[in-house]
C-alpha atoms as a PDB file:
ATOM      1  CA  UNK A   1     -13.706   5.813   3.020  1.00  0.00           C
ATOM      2  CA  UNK A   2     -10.118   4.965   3.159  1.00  0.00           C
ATOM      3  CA  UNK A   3      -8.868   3.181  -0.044  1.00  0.00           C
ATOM      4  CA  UNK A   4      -7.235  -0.299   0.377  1.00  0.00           C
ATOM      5  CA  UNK A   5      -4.205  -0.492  -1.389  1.00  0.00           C
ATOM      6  CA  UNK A   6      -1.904  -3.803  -1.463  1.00  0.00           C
ATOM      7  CA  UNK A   7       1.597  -4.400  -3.815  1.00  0.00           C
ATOM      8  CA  UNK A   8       2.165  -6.652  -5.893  1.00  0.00           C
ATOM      9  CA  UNK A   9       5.530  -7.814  -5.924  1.00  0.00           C
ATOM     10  CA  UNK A  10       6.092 -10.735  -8.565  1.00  0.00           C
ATOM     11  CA  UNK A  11       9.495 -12.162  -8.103  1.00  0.00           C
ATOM     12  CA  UNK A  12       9.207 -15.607 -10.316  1.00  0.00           C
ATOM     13  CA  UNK A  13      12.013 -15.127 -12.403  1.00  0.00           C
ATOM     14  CA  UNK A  14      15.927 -16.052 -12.565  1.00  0.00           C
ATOM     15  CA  UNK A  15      17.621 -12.516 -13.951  1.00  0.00           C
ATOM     16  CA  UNK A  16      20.145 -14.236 -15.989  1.00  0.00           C
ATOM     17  CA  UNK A  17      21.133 -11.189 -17.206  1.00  0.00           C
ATOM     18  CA  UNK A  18      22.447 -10.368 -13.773  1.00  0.00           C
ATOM     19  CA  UNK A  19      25.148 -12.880 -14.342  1.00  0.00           C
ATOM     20  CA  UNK A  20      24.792 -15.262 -11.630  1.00  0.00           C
ATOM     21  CA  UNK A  21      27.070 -18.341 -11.112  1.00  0.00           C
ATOM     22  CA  UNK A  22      25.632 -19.921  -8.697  1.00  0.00           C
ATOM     23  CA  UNK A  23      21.777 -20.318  -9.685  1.00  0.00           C
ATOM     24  CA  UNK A  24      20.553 -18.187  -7.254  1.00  0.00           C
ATOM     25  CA  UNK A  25      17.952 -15.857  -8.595  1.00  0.00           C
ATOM     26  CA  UNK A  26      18.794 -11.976  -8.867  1.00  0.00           C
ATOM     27  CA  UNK A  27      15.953 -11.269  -6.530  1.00  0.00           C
ATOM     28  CA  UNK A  28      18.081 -12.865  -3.849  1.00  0.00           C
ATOM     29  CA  UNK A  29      21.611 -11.457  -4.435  1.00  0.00           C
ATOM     30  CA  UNK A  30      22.735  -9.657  -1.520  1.00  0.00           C
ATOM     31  CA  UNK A  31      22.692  -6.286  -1.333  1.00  0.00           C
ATOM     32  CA  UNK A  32      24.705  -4.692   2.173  1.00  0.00           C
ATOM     33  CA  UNK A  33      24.384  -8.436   3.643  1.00  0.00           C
ATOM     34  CA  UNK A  34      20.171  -8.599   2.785  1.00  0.00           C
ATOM     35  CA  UNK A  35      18.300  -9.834  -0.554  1.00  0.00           C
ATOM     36  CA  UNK A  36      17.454  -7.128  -2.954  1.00  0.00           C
ATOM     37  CA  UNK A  37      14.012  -8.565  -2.877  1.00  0.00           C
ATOM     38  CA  UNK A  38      14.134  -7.241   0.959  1.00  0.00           C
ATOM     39  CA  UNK A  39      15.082  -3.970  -0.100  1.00  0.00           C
ATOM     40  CA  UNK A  40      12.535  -3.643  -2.542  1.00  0.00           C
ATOM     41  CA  UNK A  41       9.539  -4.917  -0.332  1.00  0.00           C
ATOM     42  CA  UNK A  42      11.141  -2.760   2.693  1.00  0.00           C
ATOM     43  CA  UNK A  43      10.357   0.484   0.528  1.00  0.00           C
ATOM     44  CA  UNK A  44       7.129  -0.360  -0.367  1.00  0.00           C
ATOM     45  CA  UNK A  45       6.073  -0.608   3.156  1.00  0.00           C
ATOM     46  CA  UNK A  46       7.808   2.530   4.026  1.00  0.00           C
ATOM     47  CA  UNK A  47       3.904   4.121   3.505  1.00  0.00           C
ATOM     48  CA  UNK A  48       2.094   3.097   5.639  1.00  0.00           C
ATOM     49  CA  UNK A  49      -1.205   3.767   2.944  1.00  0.00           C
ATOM     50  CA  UNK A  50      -0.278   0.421   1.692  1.00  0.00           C
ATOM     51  CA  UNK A  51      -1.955  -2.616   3.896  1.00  0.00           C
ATOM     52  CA  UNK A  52       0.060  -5.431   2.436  1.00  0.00           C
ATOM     53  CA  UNK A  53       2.612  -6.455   0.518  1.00  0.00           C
ATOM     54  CA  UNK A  54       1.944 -10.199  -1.575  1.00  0.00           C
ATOM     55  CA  UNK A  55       5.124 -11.280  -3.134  1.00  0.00           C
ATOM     56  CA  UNK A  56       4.630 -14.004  -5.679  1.00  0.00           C
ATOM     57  CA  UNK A  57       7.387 -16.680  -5.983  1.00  0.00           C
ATOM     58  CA  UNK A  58       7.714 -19.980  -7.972  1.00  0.00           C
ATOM     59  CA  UNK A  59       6.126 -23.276  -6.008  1.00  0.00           C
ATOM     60  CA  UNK A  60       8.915 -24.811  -4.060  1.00  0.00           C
ATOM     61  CA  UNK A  61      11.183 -21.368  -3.860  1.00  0.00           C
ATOM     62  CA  UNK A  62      13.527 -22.337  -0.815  1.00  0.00           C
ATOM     63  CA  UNK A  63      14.974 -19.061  -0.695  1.00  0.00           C
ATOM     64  CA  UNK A  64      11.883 -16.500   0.281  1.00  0.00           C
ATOM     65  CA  UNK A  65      11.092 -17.562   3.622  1.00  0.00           C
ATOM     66  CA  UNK A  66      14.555 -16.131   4.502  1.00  0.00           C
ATOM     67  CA  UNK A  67      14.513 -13.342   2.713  1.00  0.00           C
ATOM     68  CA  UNK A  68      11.407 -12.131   3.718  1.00  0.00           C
ATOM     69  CA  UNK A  69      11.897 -12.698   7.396  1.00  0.00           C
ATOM     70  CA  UNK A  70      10.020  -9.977  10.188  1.00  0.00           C
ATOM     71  CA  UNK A  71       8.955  -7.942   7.655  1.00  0.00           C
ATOM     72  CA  UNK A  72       5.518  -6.923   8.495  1.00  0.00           C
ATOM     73  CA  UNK A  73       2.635  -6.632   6.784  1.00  0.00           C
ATOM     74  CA  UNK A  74       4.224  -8.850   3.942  1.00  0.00           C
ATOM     75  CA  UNK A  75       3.397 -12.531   2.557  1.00  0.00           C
ATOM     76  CA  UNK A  76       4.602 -14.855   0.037  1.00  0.00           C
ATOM     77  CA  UNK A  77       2.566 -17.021  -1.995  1.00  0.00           C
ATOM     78  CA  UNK A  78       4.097 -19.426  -4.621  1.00  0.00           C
ATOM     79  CA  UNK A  79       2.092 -18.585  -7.810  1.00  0.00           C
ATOM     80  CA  UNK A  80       4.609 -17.303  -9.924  1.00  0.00           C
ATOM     81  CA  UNK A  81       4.300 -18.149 -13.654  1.00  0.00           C
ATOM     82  CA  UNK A  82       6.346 -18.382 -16.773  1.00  0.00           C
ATOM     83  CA  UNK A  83       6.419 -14.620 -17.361  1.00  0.00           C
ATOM     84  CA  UNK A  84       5.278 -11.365 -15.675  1.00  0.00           C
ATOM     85  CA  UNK A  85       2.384 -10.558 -16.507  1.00  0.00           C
ATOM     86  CA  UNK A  86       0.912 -14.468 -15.985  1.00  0.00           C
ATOM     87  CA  UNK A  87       2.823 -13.851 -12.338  1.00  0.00           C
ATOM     88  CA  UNK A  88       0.721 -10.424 -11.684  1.00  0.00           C
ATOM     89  CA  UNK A  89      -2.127 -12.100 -13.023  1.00  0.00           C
ATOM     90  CA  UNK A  90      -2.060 -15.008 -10.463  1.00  0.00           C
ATOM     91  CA  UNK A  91      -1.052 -12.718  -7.866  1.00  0.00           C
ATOM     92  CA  UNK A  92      -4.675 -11.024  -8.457  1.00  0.00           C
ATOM     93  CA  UNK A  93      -6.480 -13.740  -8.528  1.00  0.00           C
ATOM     94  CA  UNK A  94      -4.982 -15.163  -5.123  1.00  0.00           C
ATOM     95  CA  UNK A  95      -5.505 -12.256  -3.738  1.00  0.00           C
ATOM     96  CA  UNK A  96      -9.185 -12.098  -3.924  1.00  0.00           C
ATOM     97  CA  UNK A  97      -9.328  -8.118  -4.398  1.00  0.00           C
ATOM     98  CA  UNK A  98     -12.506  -6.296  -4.473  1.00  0.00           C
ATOM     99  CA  UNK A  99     -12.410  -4.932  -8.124  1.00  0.00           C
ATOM    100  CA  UNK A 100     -11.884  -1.612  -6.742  1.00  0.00           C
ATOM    101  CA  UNK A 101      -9.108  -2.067  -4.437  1.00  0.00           C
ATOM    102  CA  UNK A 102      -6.139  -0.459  -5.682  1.00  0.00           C
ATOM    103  CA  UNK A 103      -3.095  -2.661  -6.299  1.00  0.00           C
ATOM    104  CA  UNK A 104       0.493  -1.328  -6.475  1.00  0.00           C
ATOM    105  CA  UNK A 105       3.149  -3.665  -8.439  1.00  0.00           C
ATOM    106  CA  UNK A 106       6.470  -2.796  -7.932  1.00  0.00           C
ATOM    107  CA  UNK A 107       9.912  -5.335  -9.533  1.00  0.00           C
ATOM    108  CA  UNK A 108      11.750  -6.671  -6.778  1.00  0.00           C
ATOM    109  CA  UNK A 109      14.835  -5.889  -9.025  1.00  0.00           C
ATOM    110  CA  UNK A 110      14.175  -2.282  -7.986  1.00  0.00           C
ATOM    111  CA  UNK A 111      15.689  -2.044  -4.387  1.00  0.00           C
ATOM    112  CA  UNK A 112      16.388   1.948  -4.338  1.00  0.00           C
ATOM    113  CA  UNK A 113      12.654   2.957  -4.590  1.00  0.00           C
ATOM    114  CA  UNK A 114      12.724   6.594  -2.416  1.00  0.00           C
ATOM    115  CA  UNK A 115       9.272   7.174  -0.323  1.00  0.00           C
ATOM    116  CA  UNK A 116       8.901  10.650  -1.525  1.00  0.00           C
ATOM    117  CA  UNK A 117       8.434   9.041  -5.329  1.00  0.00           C
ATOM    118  CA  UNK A 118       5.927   6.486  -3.982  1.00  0.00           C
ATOM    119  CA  UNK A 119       4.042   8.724  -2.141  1.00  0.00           C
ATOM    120  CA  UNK A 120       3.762  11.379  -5.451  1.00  0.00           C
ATOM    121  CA  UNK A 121       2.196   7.984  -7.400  1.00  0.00           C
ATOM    122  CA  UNK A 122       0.125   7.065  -4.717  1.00  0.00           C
ATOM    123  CA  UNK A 123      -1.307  10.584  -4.374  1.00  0.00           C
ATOM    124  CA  UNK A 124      -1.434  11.693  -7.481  1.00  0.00           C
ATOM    125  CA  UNK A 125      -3.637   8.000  -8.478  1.00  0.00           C
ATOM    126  CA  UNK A 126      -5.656   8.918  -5.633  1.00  0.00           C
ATOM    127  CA  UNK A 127      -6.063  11.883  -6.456  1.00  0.00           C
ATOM    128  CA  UNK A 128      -7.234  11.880 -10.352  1.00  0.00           C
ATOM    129  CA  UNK A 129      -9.144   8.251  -9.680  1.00  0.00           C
ATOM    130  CA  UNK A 130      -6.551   7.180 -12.603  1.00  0.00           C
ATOM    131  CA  UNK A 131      -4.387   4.547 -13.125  1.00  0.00           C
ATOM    132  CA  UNK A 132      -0.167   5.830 -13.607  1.00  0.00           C
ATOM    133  CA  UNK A 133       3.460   4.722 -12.979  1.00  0.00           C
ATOM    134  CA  UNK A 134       6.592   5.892 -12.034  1.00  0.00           C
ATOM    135  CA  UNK A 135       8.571   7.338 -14.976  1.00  0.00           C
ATOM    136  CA  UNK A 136      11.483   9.438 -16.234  1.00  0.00           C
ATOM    137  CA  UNK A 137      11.567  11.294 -19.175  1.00  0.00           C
ATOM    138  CA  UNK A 138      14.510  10.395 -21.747  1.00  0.00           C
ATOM    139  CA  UNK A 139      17.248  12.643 -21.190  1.00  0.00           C
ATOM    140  CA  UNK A 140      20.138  11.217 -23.648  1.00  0.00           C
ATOM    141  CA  UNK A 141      19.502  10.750 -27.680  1.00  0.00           C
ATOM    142  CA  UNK A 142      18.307   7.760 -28.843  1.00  0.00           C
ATOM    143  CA  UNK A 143      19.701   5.339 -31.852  1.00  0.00           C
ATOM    144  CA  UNK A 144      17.608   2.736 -33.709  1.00  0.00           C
ATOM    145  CA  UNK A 145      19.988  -0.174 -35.074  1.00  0.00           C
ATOM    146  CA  UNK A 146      19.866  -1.434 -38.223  1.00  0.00           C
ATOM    147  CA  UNK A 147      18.665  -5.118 -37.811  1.00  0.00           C
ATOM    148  CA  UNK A 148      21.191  -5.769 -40.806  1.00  0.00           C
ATOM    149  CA  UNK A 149      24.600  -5.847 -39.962  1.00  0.00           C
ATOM    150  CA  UNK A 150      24.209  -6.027 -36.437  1.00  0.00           C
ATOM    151  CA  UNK A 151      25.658  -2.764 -34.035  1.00  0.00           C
ATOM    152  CA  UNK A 152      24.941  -0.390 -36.783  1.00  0.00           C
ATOM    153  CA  UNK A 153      22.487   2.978 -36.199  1.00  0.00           C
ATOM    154  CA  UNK A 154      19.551   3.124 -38.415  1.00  0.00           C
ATOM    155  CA  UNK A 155      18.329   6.299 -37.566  1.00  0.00           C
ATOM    156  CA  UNK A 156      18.127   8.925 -34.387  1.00  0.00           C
ATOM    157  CA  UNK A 157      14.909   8.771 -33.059  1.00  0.00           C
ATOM    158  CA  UNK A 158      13.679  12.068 -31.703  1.00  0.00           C
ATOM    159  CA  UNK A 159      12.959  11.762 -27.137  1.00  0.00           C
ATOM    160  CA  UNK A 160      10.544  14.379 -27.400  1.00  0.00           C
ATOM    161  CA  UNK A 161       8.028  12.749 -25.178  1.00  0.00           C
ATOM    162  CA  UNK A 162       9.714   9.594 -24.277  1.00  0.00           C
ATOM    163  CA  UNK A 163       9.419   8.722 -20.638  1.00  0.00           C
ATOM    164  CA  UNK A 164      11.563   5.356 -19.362  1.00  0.00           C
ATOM    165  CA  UNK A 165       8.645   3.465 -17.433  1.00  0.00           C
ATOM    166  CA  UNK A 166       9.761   2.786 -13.837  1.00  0.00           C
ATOM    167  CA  UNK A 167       7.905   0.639 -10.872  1.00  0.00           C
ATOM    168  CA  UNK A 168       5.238   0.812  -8.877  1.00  0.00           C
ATOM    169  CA  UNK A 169       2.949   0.788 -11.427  1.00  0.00           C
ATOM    170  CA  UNK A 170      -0.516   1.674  -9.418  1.00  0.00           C
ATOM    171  CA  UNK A 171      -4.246   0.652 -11.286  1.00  0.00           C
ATOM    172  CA  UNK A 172      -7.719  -0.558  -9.680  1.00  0.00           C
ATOM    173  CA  UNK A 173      -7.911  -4.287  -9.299  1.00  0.00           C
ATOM    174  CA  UNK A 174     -10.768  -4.994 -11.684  1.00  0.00           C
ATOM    175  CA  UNK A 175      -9.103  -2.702 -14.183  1.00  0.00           C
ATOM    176  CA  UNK A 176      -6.050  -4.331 -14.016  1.00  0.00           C
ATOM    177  CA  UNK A 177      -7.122  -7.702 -13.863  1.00  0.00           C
ATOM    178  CA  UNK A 178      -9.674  -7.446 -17.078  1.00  0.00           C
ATOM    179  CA  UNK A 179      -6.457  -6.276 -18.795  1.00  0.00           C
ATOM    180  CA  UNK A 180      -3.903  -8.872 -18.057  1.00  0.00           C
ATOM    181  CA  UNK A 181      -6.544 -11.670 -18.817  1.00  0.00           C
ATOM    182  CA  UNK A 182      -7.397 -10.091 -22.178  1.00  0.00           C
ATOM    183  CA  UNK A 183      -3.824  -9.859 -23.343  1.00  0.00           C
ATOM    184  CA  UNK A 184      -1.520 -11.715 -21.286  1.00  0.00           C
ATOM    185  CA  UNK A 185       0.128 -13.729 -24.101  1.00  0.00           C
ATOM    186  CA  UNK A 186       0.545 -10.777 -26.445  1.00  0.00           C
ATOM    187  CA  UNK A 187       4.454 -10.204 -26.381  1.00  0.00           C
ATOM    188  CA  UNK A 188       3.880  -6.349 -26.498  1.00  0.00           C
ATOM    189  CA  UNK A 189       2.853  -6.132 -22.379  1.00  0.00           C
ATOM    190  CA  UNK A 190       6.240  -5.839 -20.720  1.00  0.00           C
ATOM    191  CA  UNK A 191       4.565  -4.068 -17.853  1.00  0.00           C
ATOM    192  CA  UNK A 192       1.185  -3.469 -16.405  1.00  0.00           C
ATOM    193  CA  UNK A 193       0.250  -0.155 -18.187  1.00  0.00           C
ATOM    194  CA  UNK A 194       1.268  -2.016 -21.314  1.00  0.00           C
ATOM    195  CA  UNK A 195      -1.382  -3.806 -20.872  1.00  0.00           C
ATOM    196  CA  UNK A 196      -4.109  -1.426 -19.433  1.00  0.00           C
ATOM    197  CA  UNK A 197      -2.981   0.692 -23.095  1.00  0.00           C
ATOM    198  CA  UNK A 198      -3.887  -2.155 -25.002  1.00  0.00           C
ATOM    199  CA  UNK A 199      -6.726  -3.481 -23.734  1.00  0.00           C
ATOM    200  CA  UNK A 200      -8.382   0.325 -24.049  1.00  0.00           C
ATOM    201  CA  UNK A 201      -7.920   1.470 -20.752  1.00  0.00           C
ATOM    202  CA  UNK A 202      -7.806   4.887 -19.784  1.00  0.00           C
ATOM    203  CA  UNK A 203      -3.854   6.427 -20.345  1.00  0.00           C
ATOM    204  CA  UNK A 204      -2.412   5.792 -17.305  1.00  0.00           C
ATOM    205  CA  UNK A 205      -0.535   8.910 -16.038  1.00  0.00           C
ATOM    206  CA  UNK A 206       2.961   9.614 -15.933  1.00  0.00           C
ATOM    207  CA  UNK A 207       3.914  10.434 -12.628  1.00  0.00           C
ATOM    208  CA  UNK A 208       8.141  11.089 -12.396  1.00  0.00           C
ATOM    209  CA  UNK A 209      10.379   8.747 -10.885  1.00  0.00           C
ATOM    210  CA  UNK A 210      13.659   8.846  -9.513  1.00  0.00           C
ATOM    211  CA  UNK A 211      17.001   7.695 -10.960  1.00  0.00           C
ATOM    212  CA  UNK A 212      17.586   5.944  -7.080  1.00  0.00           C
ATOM    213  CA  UNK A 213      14.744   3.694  -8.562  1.00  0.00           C
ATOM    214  CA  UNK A 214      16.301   2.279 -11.303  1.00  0.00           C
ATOM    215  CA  UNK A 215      16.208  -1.414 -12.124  1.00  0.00           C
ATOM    216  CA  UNK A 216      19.154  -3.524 -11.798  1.00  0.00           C
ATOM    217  CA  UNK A 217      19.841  -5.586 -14.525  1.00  0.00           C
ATOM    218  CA  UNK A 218      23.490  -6.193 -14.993  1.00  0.00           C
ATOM    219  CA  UNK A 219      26.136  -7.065 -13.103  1.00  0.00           C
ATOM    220  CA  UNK A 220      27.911  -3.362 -12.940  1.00  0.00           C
ATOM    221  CA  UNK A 221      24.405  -2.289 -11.750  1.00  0.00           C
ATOM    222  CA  UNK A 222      24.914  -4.148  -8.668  1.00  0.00           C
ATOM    223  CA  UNK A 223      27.929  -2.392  -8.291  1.00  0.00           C
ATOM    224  CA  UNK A 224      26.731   0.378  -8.130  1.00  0.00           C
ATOM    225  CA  UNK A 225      24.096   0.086  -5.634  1.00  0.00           C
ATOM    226  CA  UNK A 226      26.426  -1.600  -3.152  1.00  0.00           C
ATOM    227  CA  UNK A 227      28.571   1.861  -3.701  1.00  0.00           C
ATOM    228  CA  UNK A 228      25.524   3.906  -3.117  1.00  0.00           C
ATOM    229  CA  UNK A 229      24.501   2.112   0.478  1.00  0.00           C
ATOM    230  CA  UNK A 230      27.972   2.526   1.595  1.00  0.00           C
ATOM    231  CA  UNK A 231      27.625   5.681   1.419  1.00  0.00           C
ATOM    232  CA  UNK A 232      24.182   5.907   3.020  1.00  0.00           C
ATOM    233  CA  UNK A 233      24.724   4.272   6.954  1.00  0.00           C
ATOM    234  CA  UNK A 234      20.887   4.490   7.762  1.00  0.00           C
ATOM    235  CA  UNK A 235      20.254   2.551   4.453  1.00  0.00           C
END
């Protein structure tokens, strides 16, 4: 039987880090004249494995509709919630999955997402009937600060086996859900494996990224981007 797979695509927040003037939320900045969030949904739905794509917005969000525009096999549904993981876990539950189903969820502040990497996660899920996320593996050395005074190095800490987790992040519904409703308010899940590790789950595998796929957080990241589609015509 084929396996239903749908994305997640939780896009609640403001990015303030992103520097923004004007209130607009990061997800919406333009990017080559469209909204990152565009971007980001447009490479999800570059396989065509994946039936859907839900992207979950805050009630009353008056910029989606635009955004989102002729996109197929994409809808928005305003159930976004004070953090991520409360936004992924009303994103579940509106979706009505069959425990099984295998949901995909991806940041919208990741508009450089390259098929090839998707299609190695979804395979490689599919293929081990495990859980896993994009990922890099640490490649520069890596300081601790001192928490007293501030912008001082405590120690080098060693990046043997250190992996910088990326999106999609790709788990079973039921698995996924049972884990965000058991330890949604716990500070420690900053993603979705986060919380699959700490609820017991199996280890969710490790399945390598791409730098293209990075997540862009501050200003000069946008920057970049912008210099990498300029140089890309088809992008």
């Amino acid at each position: 039987m084929k396996p239903h797979l749908i994305a997640l695509v939780p896009a609640a927040g403001i990015g303030a880090r992103a520097g923004r003037a004007d209130g607009v939320p990061k997800q919406y900045r333009l990017l080559r004249g469209e909204p990152m969030l565009r971007h980001a949904v447009r490479a999800l739905l570059a396989d065509a494995r994946i039936a859907q794509v839900r992207v979950a917005v805050v009630a009353d969000d008056p910029w989606v509709e635009q955004a989102l525009d002729g996109l197929p096999r994409t809808v928005w549904r305003p159930c976004g919630g004070p953090t991520r993981a409360a936004t992924v876990r009303a994103a579940l539950q509106d979706a009505a999955l069959a425990p099984d189903a295998w949901v995909l969820v991806h940041d919208a502040a990741r508009p450089g997402l390259p098929a090839p990497a998707l299609a190695r996660l979804i395979d490689a899920c599919l293929q081990q009937d495990r859980g896993g996320l994009l990922a890099l593996p640490v490649a520069d050395t890596v300081k601790q600060a001192a928490p007293v005074p501030p912008d001082v190095v405590a120690r080098t800490l060693s990046r043997d086996g250190l992996w910088l987790a990326q999106t999609p992040q790709m788990f079973r519904a039921g698995e996924l859900g049972a884990a965000l409703a058991a330890c949604v308010a716990d500070a420690r899940v900053t993603d979705e494996a986060s919380a699959v590790e700490l609820s017991g789950g199996p280890p969710p595998l490790l399945v390598p990224g791409s730098r293209r796929n990075d997540k862009l957080t501050w200003p000069e990241d946008f920057e970049w981007f912008e210099s990498w589609l300029r140089g890309r015509p088809d992008a």
